[in-house]
N, C-alpha and C. Protein backbone atom coordinates (compact mmCIF):
# COMPACT_ATOMS: atom_id res chain seq x y z
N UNK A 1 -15.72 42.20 99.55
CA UNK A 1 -15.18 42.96 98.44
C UNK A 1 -14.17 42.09 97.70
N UNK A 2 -14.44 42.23 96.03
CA UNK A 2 -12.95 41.73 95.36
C UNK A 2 -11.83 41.80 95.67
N UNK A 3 -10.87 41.16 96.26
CA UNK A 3 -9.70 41.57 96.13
C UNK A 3 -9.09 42.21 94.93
N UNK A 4 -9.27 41.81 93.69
CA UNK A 4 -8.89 42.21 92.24
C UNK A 4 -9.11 43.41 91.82
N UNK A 5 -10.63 43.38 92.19
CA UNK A 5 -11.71 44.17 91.85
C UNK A 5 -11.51 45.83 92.64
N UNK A 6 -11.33 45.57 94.01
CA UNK A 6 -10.94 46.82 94.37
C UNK A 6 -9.50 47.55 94.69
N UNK A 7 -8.39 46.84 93.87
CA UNK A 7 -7.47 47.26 93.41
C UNK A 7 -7.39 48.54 92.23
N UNK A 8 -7.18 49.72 92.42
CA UNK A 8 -6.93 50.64 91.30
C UNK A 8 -6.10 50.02 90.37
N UNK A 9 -6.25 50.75 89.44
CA UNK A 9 -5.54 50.39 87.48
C UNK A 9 -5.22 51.95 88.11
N UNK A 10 -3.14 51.36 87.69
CA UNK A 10 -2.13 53.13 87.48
C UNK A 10 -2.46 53.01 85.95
N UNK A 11 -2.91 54.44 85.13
CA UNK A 11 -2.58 54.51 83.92
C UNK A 11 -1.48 55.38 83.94
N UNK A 12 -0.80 54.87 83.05
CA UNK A 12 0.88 55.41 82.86
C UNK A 12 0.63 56.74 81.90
N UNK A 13 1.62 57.73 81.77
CA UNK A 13 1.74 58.72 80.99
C UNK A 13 1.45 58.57 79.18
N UNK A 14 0.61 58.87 78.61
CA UNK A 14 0.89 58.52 77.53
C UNK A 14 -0.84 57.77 76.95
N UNK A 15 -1.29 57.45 77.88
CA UNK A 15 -2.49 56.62 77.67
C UNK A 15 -3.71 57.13 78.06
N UNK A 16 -4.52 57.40 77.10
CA UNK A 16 -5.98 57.93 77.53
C UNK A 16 -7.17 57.24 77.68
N UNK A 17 -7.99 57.42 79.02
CA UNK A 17 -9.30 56.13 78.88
C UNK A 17 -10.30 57.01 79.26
N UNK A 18 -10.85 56.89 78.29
CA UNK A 18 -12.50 57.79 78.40
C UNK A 18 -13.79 56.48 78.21
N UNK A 19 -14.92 56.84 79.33
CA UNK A 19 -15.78 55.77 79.45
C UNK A 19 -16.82 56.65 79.03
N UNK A 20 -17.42 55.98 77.58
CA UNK A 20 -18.76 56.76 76.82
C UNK A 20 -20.09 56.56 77.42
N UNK A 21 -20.73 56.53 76.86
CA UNK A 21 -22.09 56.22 77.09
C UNK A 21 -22.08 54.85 76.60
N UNK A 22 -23.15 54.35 78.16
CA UNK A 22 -23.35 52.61 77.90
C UNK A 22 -22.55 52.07 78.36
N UNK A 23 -21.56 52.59 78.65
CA UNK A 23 -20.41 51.97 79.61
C UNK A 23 -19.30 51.78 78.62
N UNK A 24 -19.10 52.45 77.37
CA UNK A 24 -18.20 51.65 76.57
C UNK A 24 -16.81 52.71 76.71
N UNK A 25 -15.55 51.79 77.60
CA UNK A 25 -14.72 52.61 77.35
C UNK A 25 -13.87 51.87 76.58
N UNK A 26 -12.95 53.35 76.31
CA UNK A 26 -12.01 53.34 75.51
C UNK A 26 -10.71 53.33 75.62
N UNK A 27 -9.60 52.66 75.32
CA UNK A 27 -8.41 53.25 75.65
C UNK A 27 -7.27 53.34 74.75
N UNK A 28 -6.63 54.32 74.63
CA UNK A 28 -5.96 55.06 73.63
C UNK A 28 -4.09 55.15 73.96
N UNK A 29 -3.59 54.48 73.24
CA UNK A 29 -1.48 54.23 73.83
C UNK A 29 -1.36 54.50 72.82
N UNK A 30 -0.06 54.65 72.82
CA UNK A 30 1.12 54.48 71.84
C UNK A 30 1.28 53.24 71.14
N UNK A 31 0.23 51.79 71.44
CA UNK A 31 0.72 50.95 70.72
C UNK A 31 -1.10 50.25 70.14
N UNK A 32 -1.61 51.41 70.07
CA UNK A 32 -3.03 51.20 69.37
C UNK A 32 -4.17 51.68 70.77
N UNK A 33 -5.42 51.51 69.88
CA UNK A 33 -6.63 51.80 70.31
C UNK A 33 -7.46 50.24 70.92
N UNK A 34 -8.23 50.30 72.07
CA UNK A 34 -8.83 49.21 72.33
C UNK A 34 -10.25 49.68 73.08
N UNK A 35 -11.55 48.68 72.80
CA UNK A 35 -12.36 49.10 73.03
C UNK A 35 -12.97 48.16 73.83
N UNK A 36 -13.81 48.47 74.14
CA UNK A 36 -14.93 47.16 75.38
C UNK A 36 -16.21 47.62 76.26
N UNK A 37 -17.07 47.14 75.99
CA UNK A 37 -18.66 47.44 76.35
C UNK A 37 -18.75 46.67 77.71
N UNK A 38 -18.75 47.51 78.82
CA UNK A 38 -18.52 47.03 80.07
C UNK A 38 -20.04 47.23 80.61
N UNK A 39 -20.52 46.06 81.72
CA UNK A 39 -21.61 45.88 81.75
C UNK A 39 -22.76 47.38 82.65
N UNK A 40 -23.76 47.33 82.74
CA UNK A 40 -23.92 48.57 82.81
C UNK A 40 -24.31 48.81 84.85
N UNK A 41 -24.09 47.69 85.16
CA UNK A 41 -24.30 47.65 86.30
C UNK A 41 -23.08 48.17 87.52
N UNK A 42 -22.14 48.02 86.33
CA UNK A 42 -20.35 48.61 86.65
C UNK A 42 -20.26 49.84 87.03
N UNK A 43 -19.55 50.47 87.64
CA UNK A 43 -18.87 51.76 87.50
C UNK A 43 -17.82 51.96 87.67
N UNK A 44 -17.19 52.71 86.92
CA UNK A 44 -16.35 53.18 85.56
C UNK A 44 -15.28 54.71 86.53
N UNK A 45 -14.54 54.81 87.43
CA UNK A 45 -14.35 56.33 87.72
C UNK A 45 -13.08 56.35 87.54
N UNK A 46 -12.50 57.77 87.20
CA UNK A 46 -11.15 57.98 86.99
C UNK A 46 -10.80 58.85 87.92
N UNK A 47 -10.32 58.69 88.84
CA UNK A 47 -9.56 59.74 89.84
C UNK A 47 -7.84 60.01 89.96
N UNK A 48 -7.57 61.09 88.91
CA UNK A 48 -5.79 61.41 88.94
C UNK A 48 -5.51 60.23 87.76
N UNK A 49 -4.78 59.73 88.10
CA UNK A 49 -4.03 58.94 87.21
C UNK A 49 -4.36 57.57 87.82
N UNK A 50 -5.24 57.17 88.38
CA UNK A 50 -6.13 55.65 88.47
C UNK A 50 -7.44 55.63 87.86
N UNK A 51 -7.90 54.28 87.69
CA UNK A 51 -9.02 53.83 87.17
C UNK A 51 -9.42 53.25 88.13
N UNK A 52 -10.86 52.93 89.04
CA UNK A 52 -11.57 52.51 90.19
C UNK A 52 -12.93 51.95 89.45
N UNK A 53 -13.16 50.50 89.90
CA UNK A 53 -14.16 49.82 89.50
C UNK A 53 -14.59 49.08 90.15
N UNK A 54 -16.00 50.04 90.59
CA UNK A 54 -16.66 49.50 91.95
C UNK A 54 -18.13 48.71 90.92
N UNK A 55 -19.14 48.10 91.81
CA UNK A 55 -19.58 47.51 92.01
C UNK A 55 -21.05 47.58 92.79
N UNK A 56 -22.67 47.71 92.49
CA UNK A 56 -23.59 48.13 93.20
C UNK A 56 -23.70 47.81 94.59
N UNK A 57 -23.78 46.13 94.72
CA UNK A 57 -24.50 44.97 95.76
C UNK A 57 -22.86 43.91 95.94
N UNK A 58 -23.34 43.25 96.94
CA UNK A 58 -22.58 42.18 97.09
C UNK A 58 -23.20 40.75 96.49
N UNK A 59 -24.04 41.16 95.10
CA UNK A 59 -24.75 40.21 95.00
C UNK A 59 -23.67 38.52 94.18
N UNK A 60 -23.53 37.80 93.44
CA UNK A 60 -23.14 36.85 93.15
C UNK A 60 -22.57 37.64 91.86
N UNK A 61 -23.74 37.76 91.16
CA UNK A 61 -23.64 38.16 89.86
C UNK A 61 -22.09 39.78 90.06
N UNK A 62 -22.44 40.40 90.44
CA UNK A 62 -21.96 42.19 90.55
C UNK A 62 -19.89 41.82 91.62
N UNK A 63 -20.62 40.43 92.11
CA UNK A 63 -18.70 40.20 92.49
C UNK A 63 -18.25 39.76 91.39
N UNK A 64 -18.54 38.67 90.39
CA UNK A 64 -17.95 37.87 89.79
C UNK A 64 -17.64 39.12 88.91
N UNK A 65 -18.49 39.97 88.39
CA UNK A 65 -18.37 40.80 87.39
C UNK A 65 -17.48 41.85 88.23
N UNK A 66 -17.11 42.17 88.98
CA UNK A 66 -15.82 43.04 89.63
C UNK A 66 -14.93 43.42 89.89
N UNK A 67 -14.23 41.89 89.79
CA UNK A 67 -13.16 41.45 89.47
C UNK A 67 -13.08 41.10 87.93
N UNK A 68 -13.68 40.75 87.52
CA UNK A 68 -13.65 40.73 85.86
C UNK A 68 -13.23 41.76 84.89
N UNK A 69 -13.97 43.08 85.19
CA UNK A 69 -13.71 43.98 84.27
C UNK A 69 -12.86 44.92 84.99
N UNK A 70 -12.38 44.77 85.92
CA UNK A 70 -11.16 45.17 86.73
C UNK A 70 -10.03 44.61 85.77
N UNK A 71 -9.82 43.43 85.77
CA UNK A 71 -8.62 42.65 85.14
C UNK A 71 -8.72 42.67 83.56
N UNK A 72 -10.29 42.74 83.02
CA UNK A 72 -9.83 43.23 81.82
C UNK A 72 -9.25 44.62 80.92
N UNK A 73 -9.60 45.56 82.16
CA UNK A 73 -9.17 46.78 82.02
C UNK A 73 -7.88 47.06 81.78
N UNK A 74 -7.87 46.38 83.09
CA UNK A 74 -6.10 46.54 83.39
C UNK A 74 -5.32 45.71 82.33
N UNK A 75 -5.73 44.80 81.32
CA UNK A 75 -5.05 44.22 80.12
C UNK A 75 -4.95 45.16 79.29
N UNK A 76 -6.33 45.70 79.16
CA UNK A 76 -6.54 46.95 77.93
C UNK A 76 -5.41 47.64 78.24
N UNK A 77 -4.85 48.08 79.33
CA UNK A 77 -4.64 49.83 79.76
C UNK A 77 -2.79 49.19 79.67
N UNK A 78 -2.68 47.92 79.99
CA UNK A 78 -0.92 47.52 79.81
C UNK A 78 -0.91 47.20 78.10
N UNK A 79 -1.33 46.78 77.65
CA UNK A 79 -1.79 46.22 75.84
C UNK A 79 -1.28 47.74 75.49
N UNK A 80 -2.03 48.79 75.48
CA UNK A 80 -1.57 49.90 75.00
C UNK A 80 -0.61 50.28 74.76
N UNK A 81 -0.26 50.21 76.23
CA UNK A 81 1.34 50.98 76.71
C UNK A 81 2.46 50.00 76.49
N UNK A 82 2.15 48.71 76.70
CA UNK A 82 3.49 48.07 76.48
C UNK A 82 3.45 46.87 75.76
N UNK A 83 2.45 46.12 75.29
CA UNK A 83 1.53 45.25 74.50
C UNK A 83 2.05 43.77 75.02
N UNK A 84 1.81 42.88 74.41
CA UNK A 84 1.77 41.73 74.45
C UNK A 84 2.59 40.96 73.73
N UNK A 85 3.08 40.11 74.03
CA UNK A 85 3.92 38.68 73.01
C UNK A 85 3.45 37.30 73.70
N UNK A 86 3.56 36.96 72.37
CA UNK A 86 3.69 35.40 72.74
C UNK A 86 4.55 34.50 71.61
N UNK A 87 5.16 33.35 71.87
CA UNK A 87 6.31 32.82 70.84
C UNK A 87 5.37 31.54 71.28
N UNK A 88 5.97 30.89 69.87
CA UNK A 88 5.38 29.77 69.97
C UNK A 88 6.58 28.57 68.85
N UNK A 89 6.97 27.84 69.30
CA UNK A 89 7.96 26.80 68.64
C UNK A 89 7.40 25.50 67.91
N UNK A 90 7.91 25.41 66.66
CA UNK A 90 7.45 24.10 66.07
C UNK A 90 8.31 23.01 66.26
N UNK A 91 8.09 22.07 66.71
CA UNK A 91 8.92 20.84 67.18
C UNK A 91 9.44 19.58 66.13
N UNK A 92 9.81 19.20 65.32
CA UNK A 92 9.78 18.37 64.38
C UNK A 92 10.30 18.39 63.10
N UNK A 93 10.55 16.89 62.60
CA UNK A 93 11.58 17.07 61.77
C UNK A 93 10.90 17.78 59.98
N UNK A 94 11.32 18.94 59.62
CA UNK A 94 10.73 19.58 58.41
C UNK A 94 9.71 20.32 58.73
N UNK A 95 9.48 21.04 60.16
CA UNK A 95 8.37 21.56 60.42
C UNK A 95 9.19 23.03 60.34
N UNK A 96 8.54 23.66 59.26
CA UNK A 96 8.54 24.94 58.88
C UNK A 96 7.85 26.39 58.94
N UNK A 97 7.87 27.64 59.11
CA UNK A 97 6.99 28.94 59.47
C UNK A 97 7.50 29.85 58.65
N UNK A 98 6.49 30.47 57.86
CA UNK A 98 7.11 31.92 56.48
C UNK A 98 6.02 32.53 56.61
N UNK A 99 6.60 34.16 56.86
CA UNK A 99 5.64 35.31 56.93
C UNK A 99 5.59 35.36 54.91
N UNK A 100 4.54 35.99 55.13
CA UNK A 100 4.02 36.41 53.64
C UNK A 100 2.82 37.31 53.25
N UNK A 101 3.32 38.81 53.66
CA UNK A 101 2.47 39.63 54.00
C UNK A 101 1.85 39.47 55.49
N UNK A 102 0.63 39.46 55.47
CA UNK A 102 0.06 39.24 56.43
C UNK A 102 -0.63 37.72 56.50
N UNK A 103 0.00 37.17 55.92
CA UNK A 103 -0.33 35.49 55.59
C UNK A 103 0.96 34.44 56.56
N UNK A 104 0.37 33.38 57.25
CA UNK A 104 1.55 32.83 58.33
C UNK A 104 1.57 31.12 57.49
N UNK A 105 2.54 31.19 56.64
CA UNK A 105 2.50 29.83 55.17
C UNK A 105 3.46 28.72 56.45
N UNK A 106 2.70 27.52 57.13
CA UNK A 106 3.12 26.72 57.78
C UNK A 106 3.46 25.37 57.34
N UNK A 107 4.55 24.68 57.49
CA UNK A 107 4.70 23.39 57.06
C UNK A 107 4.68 22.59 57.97
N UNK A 108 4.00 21.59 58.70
CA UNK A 108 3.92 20.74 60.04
C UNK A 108 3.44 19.40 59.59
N UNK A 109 4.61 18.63 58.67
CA UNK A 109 4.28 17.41 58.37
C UNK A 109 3.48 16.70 57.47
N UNK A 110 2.17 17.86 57.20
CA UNK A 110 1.18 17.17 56.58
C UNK A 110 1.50 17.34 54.95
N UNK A 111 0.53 16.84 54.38
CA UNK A 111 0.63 16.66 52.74
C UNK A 111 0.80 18.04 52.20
N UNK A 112 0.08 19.23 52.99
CA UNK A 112 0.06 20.32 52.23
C UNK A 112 0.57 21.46 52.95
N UNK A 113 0.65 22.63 52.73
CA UNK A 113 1.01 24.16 53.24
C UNK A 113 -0.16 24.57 53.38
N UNK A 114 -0.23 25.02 55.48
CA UNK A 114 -1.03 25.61 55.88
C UNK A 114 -0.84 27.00 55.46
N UNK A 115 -1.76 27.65 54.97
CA UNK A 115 -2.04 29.08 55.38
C UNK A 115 -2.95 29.44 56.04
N UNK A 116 -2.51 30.45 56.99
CA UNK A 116 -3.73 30.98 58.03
C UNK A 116 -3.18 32.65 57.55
N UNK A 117 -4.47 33.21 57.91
CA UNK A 117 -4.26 34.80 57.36
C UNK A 117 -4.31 34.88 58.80
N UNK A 118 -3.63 36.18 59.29
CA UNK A 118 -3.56 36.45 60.80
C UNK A 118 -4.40 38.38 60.29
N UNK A 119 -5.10 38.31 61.56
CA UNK A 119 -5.67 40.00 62.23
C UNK A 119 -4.83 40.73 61.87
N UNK A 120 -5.62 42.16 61.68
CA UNK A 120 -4.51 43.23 61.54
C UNK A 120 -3.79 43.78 62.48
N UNK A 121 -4.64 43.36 63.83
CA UNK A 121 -4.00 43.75 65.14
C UNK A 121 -2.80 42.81 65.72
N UNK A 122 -2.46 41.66 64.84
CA UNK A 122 -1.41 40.72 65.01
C UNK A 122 -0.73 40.82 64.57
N UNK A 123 0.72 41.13 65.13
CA UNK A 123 2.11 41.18 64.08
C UNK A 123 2.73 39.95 64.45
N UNK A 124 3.19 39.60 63.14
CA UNK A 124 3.90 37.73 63.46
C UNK A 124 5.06 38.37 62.73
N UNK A 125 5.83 37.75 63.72
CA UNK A 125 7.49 37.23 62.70
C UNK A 125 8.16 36.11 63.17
N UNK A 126 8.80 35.50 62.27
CA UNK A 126 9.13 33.98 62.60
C UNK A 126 10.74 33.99 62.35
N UNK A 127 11.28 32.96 62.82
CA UNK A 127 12.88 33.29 62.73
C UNK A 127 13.12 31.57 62.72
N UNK A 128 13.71 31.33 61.66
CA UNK A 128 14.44 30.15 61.82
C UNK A 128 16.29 29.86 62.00
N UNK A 129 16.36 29.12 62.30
CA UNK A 129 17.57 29.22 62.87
C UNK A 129 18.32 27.93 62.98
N UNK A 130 19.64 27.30 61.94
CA UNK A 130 19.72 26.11 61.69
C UNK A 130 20.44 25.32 63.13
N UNK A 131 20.09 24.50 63.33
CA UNK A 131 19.78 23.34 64.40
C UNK A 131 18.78 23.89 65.20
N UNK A 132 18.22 24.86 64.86
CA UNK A 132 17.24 24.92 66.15
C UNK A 132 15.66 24.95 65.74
N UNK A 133 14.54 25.13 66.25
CA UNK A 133 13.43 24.84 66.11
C UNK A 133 12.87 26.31 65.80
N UNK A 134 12.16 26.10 64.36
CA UNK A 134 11.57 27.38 64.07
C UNK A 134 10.13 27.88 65.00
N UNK A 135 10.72 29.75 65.04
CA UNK A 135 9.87 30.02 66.10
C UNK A 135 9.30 31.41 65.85
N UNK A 136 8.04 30.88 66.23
CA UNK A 136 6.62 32.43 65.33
C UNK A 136 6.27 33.07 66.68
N UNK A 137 6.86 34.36 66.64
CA UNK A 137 6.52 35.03 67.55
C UNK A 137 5.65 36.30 67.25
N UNK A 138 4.65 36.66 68.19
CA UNK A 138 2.96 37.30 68.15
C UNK A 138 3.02 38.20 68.46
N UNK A 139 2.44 39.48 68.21
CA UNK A 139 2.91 40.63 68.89
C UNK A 139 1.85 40.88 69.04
N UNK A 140 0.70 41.71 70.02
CA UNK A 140 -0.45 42.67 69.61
C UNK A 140 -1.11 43.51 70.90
N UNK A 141 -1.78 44.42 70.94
CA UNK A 141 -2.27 45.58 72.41
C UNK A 141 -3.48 44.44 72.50
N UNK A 142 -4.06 43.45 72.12
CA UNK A 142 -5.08 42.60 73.07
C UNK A 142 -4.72 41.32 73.52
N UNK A 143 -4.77 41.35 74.50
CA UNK A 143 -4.54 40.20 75.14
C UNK A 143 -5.32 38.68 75.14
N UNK A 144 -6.78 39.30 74.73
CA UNK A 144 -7.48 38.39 74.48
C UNK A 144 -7.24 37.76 72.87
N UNK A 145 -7.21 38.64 71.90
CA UNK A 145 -7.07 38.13 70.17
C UNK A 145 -5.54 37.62 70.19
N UNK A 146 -4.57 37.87 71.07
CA UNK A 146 -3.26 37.25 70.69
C UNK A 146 -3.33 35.52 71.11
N UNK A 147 -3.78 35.61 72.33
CA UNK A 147 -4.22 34.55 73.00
C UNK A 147 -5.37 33.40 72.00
N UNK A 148 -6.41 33.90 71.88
CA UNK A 148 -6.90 33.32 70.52
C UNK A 148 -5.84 33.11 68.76
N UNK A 149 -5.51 33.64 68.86
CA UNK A 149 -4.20 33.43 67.47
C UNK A 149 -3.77 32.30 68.08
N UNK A 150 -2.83 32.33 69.40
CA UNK A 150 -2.25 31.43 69.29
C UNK A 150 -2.58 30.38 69.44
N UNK A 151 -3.77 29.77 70.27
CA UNK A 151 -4.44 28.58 70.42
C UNK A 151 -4.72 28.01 69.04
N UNK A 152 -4.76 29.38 68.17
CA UNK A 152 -5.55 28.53 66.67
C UNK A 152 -4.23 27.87 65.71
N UNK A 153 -2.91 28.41 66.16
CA UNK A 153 -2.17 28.00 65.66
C UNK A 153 -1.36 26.84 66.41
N UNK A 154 -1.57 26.73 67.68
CA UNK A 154 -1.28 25.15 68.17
C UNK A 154 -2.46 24.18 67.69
N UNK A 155 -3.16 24.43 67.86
CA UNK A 155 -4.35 23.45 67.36
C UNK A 155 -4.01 22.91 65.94
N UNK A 156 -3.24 23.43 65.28
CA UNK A 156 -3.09 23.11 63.73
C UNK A 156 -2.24 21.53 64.05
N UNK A 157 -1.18 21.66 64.87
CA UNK A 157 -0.39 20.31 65.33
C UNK A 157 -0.01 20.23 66.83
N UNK A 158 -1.41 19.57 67.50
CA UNK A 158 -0.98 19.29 69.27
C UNK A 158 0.09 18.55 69.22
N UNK A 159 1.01 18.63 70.35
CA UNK A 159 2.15 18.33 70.92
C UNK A 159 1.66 17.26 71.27
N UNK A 160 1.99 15.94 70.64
CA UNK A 160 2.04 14.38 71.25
C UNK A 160 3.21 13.82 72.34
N UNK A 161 2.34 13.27 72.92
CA UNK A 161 3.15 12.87 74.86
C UNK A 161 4.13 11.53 74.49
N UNK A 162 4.59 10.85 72.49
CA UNK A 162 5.04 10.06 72.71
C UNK A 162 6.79 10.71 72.05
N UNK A 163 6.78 11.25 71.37
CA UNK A 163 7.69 12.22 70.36
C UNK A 163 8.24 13.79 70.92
N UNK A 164 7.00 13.81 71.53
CA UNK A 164 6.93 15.68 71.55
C UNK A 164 7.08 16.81 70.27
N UNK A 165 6.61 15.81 69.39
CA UNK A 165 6.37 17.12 68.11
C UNK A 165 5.29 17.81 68.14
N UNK A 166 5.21 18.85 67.90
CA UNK A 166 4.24 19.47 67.24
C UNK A 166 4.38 21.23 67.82
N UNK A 167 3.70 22.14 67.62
CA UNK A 167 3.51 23.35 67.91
C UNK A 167 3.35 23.76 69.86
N UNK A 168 4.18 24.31 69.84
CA UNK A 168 4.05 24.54 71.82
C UNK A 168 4.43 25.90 71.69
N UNK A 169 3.94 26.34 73.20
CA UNK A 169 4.64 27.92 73.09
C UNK A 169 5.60 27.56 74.01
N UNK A 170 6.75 28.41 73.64
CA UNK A 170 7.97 28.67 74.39
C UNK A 170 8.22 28.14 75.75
N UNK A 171 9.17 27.18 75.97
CA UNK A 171 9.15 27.13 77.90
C UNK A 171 8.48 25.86 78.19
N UNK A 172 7.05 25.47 77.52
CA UNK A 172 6.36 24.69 77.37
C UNK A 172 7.18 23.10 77.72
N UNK A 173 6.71 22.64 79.68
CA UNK A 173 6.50 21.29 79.69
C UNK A 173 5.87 20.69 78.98
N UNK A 174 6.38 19.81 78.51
CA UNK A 174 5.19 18.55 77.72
C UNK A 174 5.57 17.23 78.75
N UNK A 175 4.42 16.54 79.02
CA UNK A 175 4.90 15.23 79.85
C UNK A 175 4.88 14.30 78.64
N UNK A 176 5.86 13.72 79.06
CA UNK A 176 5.81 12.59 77.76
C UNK A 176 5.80 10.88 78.40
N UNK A 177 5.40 9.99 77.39
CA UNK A 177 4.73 8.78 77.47
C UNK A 177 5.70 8.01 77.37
N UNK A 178 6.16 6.66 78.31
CA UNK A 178 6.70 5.24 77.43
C UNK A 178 6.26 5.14 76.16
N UNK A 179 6.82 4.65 75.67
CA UNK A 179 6.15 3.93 74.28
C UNK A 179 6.39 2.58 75.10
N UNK A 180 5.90 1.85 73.69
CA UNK A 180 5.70 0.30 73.86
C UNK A 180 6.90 -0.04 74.45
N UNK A 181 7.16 -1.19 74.81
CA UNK A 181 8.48 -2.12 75.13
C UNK A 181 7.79 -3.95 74.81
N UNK A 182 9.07 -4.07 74.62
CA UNK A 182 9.05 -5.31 73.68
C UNK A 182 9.28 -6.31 75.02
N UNK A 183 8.70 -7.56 75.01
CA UNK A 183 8.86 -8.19 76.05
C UNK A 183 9.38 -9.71 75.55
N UNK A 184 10.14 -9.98 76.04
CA UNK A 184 11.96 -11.13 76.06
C UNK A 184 10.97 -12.14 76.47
């Protein structure tokens, strides 16, 4: 048996999860709606105030998937109720972040101003702060689309191992490199 997998999901007061037909449940907080087509080999039960997600066979396929939609559940069912963040810091000298509507207008060195339009399920706000490093922080109930945002917005400027500029999230070791040395 999963360890993961046969762990109950507590749903907290406030949050409703109804599993439709086809397996598609739903779940309903205070901090939005989230949906997901769970495979059909799954089962789906609500007993009291837990969620239980068992599993047919002990086959390869029906474990891996057991632990899977166990843990994605349980993202859905915390996303709701208490959602997600992630911060992310720009490192470098003139590297800049401006909300603008729902538009994230980035300056990271290059010739021009990035704009990236962000999801509606993404709330960004950025805070700069003089001597310190401007910082775009993510708000949203999926764990998976915040997580995608933010990869797409480090990717705009990876963190180089000789400087350490560029886009990191918060906390973020970077190992960094010798540079050259000049030899006497």
């Amino acid at each position: 048996m999963s360890r993961i997998g046969k762990q109950p999901i507590t749903v907290p007061a406030g949050v409703q999860v109804t599993v439709g037909t086809n397996n598609l449940v739903t779940v309903k907080g205070p901090k939005g709606t989230l949906t997901r087509l769970v495979d059909s080999d799954i089962t789906i039960s609500q007993e009291g105030s837990d969620l239980l997600v068992t599993r047919p066979t002990d086959q390869k396929r029906h474990r891996a998937m057991h632990g899977l939609y166990r843990a994605l559940l349980a993202n859905m069912v915390e996303g709701v109720s208490k959602g997600f963040t992630k911060q992310l810091e720009l490192v470098g000298v003139g590297f800049k972040a401006a909300m603008s509507g729902k538009n994230l207008d980035l300056s990271l060195g290059y010739s021009h101003a990035i704009v990236m339009a962000l999801p509606d399920e993404v709330k960004a706000t950025t805070l700069t702060e003089k001597g310190k490093n401007p910082i775009i922080t993510l708000e949203s109930a999926d764990k998976e689309l915040i997580g995608q945002v933010a990869a797409k917005i480090r990717e705009l400027r990876k963190v180089e191992p000789y400087k350490g500029k560029g886009v990191r999230f918060v906390g973020e070791i970077v190992r960094r490199k010798a540079g050259k040395t000049s030899a006497k």
